[in-house]
N, C-alpha and C. Protein backbone atom coordinates (compact mmCIF):
# COMPACT_ATOMS: atom_id res chain seq x y z
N UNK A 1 -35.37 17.64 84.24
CA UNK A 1 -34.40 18.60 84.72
C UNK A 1 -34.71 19.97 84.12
N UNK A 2 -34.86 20.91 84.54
CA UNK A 2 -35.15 22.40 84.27
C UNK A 2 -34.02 23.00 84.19
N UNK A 3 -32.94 23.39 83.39
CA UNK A 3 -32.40 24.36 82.89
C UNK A 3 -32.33 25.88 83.07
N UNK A 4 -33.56 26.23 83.23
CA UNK A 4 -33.55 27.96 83.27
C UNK A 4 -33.06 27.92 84.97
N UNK A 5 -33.29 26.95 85.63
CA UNK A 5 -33.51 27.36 87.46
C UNK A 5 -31.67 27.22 87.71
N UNK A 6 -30.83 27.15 86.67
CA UNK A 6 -29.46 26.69 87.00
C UNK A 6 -28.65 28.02 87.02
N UNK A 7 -27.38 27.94 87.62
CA UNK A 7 -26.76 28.72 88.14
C UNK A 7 -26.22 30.17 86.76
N UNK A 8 -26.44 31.04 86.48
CA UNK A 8 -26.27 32.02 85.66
C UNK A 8 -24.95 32.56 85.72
N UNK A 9 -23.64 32.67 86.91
CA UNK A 9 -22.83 33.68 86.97
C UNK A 9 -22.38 33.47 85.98
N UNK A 10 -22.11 32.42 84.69
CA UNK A 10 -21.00 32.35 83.82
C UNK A 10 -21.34 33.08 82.50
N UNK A 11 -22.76 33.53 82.41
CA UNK A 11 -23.29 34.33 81.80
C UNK A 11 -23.43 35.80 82.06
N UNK A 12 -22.60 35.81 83.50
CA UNK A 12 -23.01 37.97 83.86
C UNK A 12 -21.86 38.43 82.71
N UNK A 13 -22.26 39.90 82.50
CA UNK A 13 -21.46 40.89 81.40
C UNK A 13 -20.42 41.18 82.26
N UNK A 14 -20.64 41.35 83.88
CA UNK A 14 -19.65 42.02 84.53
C UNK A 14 -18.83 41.39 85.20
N UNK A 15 -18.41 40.02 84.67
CA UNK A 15 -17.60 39.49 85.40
C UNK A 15 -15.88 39.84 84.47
N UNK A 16 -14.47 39.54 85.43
CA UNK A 16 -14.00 40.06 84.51
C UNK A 16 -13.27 39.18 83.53
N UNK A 17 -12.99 39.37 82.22
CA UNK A 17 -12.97 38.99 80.86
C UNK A 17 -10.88 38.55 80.28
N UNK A 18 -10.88 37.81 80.98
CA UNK A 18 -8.98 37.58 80.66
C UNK A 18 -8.95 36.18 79.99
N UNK A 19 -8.21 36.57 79.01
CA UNK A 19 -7.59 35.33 77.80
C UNK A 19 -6.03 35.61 78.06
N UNK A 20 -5.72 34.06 78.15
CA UNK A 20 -4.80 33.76 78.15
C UNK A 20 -3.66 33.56 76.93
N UNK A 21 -2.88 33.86 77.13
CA UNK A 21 -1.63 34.09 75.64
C UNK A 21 -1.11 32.59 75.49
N UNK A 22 -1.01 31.48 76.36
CA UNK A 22 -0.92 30.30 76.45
C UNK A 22 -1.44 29.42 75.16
N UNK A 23 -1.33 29.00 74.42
CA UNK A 23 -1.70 27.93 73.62
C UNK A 23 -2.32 26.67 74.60
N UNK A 24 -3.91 26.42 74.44
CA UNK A 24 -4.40 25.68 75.53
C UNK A 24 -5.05 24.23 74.72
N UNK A 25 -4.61 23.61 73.85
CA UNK A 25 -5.65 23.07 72.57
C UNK A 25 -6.71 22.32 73.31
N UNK A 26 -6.94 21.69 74.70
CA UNK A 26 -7.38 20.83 74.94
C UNK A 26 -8.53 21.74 75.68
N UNK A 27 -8.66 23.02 75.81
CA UNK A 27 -9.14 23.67 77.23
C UNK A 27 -8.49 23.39 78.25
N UNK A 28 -9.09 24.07 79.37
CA UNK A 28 -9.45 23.97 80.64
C UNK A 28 -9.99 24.18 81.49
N UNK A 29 -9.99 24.29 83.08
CA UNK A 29 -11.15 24.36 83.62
C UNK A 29 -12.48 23.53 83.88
N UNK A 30 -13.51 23.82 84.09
CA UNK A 30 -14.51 22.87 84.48
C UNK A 30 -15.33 22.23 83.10
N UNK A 31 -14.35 22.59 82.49
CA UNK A 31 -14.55 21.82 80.40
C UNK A 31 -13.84 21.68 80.24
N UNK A 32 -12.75 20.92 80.49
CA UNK A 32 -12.21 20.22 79.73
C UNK A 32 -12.68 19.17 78.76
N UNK A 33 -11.47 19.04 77.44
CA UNK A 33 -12.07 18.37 76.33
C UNK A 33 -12.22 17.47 76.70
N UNK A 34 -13.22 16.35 76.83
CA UNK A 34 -13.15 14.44 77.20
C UNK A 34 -12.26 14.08 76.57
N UNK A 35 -11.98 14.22 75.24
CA UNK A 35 -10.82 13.19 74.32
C UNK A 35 -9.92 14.00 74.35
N UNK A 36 -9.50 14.34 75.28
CA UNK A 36 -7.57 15.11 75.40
C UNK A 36 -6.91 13.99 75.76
N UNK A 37 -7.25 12.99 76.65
CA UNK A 37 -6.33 11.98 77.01
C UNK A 37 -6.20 11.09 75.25
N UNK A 38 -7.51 10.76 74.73
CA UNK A 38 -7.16 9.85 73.47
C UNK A 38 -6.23 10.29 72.45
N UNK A 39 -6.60 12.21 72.22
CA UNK A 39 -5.54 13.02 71.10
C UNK A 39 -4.38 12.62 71.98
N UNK A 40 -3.98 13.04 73.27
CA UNK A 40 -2.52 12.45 73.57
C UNK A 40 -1.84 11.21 72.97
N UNK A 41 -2.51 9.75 73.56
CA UNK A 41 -2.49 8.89 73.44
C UNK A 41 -1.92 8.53 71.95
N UNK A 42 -3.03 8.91 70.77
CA UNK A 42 -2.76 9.20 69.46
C UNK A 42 -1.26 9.78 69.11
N UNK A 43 -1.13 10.91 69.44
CA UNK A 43 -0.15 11.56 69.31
C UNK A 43 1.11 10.61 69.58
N UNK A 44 1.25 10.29 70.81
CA UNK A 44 2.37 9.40 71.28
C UNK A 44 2.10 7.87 70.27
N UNK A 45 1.58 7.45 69.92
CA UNK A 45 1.23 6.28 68.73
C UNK A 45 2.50 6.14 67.73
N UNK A 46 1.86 7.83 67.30
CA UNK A 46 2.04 8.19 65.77
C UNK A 46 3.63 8.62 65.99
N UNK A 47 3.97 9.22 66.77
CA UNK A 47 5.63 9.88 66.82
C UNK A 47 5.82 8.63 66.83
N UNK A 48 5.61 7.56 67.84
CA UNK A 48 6.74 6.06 67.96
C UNK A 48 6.89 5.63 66.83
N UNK A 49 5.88 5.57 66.24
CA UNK A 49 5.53 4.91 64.36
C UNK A 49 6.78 5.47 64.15
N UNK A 50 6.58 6.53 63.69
CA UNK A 50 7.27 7.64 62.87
C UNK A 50 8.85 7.72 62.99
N UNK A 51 9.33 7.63 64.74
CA UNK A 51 10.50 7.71 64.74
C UNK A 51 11.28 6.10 64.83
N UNK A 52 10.80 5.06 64.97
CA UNK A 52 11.03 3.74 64.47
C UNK A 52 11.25 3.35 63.27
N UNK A 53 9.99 3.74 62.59
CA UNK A 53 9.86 3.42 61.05
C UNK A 53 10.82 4.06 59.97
N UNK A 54 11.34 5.23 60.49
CA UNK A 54 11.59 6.47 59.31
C UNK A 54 13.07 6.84 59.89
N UNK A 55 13.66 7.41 59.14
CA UNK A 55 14.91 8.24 59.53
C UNK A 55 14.62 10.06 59.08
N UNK A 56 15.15 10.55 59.82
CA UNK A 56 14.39 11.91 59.76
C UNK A 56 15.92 12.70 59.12
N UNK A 57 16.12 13.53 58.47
CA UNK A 57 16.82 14.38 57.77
C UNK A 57 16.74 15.77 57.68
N UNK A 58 17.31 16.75 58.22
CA UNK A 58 17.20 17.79 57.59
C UNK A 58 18.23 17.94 56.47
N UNK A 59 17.20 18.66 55.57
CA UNK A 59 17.84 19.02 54.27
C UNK A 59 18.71 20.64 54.25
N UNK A 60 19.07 21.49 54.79
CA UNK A 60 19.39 22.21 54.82
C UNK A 60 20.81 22.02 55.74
N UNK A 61 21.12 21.34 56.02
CA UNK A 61 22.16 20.81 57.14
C UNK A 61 22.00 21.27 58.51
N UNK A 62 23.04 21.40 59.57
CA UNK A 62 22.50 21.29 60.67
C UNK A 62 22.01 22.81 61.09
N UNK A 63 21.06 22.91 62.01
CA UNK A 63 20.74 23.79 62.88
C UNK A 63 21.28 24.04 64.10
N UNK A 64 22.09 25.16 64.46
CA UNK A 64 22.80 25.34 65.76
C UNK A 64 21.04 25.65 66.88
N UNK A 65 21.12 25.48 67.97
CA UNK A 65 20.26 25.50 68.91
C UNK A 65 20.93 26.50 70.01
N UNK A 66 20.21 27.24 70.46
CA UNK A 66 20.53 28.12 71.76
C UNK A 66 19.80 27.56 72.80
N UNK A 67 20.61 27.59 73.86
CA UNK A 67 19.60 26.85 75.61
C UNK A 67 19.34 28.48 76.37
N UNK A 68 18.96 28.73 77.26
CA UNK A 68 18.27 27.41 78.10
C UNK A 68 17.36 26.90 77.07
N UNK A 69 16.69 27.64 76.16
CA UNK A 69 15.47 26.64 75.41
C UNK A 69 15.52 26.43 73.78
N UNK A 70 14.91 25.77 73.42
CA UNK A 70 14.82 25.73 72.19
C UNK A 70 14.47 26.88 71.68
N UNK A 71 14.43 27.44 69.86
CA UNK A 71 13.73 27.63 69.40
C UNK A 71 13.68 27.45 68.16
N UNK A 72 12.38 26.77 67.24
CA UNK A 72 12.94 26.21 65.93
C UNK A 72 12.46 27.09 65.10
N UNK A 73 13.24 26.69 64.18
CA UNK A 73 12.84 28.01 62.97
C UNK A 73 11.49 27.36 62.05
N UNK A 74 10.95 28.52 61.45
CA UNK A 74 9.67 27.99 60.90
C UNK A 74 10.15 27.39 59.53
N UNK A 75 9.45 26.78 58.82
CA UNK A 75 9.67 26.07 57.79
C UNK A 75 10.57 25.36 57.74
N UNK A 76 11.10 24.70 58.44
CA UNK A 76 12.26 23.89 58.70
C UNK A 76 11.91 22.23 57.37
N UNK A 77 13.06 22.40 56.18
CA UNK A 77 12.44 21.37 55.76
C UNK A 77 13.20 19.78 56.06
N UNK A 78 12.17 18.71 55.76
CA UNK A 78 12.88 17.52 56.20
C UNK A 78 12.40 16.33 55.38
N UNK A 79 13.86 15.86 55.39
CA UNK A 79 13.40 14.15 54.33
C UNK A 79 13.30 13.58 55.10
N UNK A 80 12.09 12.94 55.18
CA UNK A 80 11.83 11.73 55.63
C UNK A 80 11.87 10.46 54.82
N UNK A 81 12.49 9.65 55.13
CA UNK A 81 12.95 8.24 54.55
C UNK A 81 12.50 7.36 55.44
N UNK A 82 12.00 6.20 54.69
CA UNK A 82 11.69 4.68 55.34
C UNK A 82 12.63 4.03 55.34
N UNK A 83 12.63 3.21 56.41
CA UNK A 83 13.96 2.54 56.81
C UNK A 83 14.07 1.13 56.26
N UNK A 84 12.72 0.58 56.24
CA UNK A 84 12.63 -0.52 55.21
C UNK A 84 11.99 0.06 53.72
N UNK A 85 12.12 -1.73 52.96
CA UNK A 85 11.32 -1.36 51.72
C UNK A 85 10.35 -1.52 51.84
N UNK A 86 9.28 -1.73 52.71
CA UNK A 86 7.30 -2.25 52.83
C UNK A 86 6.43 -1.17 53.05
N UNK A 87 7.59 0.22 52.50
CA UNK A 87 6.52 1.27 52.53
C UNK A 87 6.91 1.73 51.18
């Protein structure tokens, strides 16, 4: 397979140049990451673990929430406790 004879536009200077403000972790487009479905997958694992296993706490007491959407505050701290003793 020859390489140099392949299609160049994604390399012109003059094409035009827009980033998105979006948080994208996985990519997109005609690259997408292969293991975005497994990090999902993972992800959903680990929360079930987590919210089964544990009781979650905030230590600061409660947080009022505004709709339509969330927004959480940064450093938000939290006890996490095991719900049995085998941890």
């Amino acid at each position: 397979m020859n390489f140099s004879l392949g299609d160049g536009r994604r390399w012109k200077k003059d094409q035009k140049q827009t980033t998105s403000k979006r948080f994208t972790p996985f990519g997109g487009g005609p690259r997408l990451c292969p293991g975005s479905e497994l990090a999902k997958v993972e992800a959903a694992f680990f929360l079930h673990y987590m919210v089964l296993n544990f009781r979650w706490k905030v230590e600061c007491g409660d947080i009022p929430m505004a709709y339509p959407y969330v927004e959480f505050k940064r450093q938000l701290p939290l006890q996490i406790i095991p719900i049995s003793s085998k941890y």
